[in-house]
C-alpha atoms as a PDB file:
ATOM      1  CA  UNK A   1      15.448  61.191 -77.870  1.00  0.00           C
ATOM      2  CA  UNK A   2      12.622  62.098 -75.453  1.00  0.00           C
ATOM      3  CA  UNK A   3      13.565  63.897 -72.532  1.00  0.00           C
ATOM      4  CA  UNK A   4      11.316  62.440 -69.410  1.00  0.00           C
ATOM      5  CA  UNK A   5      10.296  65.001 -66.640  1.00  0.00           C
ATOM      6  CA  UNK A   6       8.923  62.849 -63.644  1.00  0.00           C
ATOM      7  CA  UNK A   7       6.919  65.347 -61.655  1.00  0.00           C
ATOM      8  CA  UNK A   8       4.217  64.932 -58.781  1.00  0.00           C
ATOM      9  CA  UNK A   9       0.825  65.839 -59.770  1.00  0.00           C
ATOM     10  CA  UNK A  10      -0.864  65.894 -56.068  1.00  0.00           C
ATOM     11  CA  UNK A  11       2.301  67.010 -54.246  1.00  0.00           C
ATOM     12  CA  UNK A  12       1.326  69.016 -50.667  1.00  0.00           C
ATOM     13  CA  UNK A  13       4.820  70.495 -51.078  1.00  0.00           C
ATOM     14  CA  UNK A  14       4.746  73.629 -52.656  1.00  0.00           C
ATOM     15  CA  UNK A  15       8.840  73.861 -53.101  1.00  0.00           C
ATOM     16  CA  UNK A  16       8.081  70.480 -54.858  1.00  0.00           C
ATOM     17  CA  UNK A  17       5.623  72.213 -57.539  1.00  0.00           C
ATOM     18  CA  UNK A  18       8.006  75.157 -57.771  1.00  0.00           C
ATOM     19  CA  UNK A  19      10.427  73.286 -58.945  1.00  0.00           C
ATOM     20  CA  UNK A  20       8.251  71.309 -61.278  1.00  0.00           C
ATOM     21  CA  UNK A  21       7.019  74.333 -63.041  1.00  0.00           C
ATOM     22  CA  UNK A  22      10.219  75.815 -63.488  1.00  0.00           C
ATOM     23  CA  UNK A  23      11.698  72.554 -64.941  1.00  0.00           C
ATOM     24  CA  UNK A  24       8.673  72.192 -66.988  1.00  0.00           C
ATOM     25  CA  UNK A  25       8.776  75.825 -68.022  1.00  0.00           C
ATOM     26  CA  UNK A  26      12.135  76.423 -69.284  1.00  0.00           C
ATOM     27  CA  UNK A  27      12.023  72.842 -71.426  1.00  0.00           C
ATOM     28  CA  UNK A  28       8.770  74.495 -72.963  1.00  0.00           C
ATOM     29  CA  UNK A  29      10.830  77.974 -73.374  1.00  0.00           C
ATOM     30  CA  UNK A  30      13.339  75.950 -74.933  1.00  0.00           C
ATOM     31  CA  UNK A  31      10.773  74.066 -76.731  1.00  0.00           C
ATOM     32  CA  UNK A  32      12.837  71.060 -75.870  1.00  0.00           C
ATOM     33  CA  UNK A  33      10.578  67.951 -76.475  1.00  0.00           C
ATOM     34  CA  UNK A  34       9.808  65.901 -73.196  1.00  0.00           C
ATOM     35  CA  UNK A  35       6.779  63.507 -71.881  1.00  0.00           C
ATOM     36  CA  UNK A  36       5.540  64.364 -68.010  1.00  0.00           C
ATOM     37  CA  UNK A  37       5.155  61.229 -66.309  1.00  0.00           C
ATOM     38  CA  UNK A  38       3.127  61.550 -63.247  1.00  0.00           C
ATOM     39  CA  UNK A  39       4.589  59.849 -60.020  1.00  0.00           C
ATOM     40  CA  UNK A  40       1.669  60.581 -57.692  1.00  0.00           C
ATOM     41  CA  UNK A  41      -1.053  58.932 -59.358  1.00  0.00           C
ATOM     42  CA  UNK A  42       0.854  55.965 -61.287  1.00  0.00           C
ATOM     43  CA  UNK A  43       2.426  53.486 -59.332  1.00  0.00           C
ATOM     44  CA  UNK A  44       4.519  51.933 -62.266  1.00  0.00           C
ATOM     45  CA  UNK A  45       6.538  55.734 -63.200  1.00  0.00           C
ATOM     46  CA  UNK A  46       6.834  55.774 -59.174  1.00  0.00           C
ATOM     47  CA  UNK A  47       8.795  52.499 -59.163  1.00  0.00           C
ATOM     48  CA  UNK A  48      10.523  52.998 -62.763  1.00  0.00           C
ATOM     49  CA  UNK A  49      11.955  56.319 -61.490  1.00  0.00           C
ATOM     50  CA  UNK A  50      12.841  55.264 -57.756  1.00  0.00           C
ATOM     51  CA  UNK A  51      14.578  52.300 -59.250  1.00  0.00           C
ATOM     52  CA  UNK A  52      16.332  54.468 -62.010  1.00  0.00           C
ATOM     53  CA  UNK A  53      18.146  57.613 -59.829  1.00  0.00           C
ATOM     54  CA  UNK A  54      21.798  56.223 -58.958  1.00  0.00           C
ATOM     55  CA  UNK A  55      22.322  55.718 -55.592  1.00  0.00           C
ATOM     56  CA  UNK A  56      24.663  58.230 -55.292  1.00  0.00           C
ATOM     57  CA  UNK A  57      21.797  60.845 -56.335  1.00  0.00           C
ATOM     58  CA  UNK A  58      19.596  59.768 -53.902  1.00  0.00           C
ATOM     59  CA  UNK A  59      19.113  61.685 -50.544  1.00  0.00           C
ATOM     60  CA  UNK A  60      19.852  60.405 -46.727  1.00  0.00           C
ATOM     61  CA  UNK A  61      16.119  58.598 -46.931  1.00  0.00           C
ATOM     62  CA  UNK A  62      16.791  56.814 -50.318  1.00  0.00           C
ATOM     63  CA  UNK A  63      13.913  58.384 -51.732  1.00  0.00           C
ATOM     64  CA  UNK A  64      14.199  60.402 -54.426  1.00  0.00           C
ATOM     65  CA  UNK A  65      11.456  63.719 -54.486  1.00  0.00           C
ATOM     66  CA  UNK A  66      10.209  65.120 -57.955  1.00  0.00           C
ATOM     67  CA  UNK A  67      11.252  66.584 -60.362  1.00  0.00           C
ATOM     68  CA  UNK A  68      13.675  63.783 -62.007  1.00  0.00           C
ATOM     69  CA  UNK A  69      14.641  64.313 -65.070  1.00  0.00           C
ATOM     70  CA  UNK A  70      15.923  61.091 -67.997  1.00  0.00           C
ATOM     71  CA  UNK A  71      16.865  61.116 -71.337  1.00  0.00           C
ATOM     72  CA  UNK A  72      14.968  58.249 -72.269  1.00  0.00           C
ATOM     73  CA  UNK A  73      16.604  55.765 -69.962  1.00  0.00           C
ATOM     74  CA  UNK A  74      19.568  57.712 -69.177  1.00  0.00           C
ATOM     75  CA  UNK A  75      19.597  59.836 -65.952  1.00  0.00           C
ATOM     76  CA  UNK A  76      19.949  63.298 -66.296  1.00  0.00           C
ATOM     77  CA  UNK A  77      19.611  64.489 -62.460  1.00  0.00           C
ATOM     78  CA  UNK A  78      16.999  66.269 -59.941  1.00  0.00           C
ATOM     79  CA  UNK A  79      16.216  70.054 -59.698  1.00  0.00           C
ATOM     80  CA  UNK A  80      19.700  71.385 -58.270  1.00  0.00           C
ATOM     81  CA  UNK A  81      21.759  69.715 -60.464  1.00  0.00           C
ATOM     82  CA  UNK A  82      19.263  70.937 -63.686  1.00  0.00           C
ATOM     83  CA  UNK A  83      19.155  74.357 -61.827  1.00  0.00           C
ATOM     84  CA  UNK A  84      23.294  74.468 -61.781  1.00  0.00           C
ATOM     85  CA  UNK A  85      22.854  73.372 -65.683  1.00  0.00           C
ATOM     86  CA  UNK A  86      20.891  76.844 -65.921  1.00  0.00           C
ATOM     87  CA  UNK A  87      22.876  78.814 -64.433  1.00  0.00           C
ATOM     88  CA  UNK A  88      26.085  77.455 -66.462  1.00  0.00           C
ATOM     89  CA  UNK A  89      24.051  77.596 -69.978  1.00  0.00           C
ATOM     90  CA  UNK A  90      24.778  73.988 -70.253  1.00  0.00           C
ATOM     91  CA  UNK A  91      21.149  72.454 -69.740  1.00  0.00           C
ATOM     92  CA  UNK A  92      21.155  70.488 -73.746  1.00  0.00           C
ATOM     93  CA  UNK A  93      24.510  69.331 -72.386  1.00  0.00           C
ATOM     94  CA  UNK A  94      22.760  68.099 -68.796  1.00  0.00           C
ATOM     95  CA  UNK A  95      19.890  66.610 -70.824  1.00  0.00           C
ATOM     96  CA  UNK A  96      22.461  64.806 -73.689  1.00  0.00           C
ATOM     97  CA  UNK A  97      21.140  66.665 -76.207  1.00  0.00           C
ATOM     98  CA  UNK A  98      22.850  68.978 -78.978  1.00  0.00           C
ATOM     99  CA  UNK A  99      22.330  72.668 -78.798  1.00  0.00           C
ATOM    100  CA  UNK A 100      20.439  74.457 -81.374  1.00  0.00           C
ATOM    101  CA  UNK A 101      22.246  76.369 -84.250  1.00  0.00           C
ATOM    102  CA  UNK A 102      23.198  79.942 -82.526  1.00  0.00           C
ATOM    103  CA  UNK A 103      22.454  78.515 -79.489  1.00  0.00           C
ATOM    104  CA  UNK A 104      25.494  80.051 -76.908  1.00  0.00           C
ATOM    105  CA  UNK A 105      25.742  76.704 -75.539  1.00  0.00           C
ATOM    106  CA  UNK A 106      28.976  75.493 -76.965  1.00  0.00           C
ATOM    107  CA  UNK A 107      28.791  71.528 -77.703  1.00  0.00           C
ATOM    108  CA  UNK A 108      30.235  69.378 -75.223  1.00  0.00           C
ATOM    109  CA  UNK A 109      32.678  68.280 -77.960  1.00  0.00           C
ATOM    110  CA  UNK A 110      33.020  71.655 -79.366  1.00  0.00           C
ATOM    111  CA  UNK A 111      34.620  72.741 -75.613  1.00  0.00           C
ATOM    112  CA  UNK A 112      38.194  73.944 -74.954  1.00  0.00           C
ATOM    113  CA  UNK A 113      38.067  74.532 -71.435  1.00  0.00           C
ATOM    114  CA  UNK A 114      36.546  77.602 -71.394  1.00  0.00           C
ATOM    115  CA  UNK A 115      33.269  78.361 -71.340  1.00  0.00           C
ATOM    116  CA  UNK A 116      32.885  81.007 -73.823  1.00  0.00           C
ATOM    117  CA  UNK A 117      30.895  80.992 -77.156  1.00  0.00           C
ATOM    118  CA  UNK A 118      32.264  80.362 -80.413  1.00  0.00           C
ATOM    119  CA  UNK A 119      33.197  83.419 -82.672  1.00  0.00           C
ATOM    120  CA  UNK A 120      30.698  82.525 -85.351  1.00  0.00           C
ATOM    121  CA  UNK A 121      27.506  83.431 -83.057  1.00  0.00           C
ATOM    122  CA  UNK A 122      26.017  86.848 -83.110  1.00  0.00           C
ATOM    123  CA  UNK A 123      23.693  88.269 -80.558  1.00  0.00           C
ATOM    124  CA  UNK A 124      20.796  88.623 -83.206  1.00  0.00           C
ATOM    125  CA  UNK A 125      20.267  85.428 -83.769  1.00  0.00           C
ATOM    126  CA  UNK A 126      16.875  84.354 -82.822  1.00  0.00           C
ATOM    127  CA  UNK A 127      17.764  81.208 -81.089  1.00  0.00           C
ATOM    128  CA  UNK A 128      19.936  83.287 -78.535  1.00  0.00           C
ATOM    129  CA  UNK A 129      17.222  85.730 -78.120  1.00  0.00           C
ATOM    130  CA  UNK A 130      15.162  82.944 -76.933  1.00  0.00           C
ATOM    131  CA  UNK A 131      16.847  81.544 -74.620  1.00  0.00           C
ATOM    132  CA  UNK A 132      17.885  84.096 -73.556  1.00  0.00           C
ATOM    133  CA  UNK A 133      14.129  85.299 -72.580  1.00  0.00           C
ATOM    134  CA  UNK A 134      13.910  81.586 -71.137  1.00  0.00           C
ATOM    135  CA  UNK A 135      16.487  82.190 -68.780  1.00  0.00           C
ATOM    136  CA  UNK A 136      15.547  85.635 -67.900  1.00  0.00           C
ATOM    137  CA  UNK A 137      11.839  84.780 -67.061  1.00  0.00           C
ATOM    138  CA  UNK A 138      12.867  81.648 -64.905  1.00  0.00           C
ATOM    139  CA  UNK A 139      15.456  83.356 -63.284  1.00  0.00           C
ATOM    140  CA  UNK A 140      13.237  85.616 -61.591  1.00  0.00           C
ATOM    141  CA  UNK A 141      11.303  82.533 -59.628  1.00  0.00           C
ATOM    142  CA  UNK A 142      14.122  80.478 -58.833  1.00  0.00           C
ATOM    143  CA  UNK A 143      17.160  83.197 -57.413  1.00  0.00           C
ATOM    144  CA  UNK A 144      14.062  84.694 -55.245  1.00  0.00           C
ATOM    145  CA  UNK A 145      12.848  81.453 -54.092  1.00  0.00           C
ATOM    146  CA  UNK A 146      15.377  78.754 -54.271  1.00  0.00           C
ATOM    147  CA  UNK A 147      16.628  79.160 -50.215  1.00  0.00           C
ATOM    148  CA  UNK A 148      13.372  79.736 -49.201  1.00  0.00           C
ATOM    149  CA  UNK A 149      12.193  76.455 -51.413  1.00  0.00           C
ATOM    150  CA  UNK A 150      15.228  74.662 -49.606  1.00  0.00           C
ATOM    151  CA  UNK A 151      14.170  75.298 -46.240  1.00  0.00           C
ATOM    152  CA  UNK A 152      10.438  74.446 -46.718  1.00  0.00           C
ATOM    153  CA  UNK A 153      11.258  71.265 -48.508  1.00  0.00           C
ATOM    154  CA  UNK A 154      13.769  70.390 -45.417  1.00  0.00           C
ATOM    155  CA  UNK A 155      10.960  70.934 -43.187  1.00  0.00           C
ATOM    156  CA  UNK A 156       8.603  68.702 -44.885  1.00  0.00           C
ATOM    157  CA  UNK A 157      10.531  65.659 -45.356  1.00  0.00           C
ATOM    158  CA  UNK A 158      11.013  66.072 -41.563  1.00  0.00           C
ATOM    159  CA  UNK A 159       7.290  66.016 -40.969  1.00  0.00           C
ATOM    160  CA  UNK A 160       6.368  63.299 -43.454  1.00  0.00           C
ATOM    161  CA  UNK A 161       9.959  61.119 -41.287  1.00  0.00           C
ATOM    162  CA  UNK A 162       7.894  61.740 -38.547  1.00  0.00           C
ATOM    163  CA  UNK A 163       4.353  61.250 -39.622  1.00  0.00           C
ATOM    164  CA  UNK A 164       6.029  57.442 -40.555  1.00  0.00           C
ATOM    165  CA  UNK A 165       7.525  56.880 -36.990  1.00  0.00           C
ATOM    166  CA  UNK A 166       4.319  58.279 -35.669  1.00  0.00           C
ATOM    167  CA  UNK A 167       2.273  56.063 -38.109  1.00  0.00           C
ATOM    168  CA  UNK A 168       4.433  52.733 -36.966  1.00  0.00           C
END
């Protein structure tokens, strides 16, 4: 399965490229395997992604801002809800894929309601250790910057709503 990161390459927003890299970092940390598809310069991943966020998922406009994230043709969901995924340890559940051995992600099937990890994990394992650095180095951009990100993103949809009405 190949985990599909739709991302903004020219994006004027810098919350927008925030995000991106910290999506796009963590999968690497991970070394979860995904493809970048570029919304800003290919019409085609526009319109494929667009068309493929539920409508429930979409915001007031109806358009959906990068990052998006699919497993294959599955959606997976936007920046907050991959963020929440983080912050849970429960982003190979959000992206439908099975954690690694020693992983403390517990499989979804593996759960009993709690979110604790299994007995048979130890801290030394080198999976752990590495995500737990992944989390750890991420963390550090997104809990300083997420509000911030928020409020700047707010304000630019506002300008670019309108820059349309302006425009019309």
């Amino acid at each position: 399965m190949v985990i599909k990161v739709f991302l903004a390459s020219s994006s004027g927003s810098t919350a927008i490229k925030k995000k991106q890299q910290d999506v796009v970092g963590f999968l690497e940390a991970l070394k979860v395997d995904y493809t970048q598809l570029d919304i800003a310069c290919n019409e085609e991943n526009r319109m494929w992604m667009r068309q493929n966020v539920p409508e429930e998922k979409k915001p007031a406009n109806g358009i959906p801002l990068p990052p998006q994230i699919f497993n294959e043709n599955g959606y997976c969901g936007d920046y907050e809800t991959f963020f929440d995924a983080k912050e849970d340890n429960m982003v190979y559940a959000f992206l439908g894929l099975p954690p690694p051995p020693g992983s403390k992600e517990v499989p979804v099937e593996e759960r009993n309601g709690d979110d604790e990890a299994t007995e048979g994990e130890t801290a030394g394992d080198e999976a752990l250790a590495e995500e737990d650095q992944a989390v750890e180095e991420t963390d550090e951009v997104t809990e300083d910057t997420a509000q911030a990100e928020e409020e700047e993103e707010q304000e630019e949809e506002e300008a670019e709503v309108q820059e349309e009405e302006e425009t019309e």
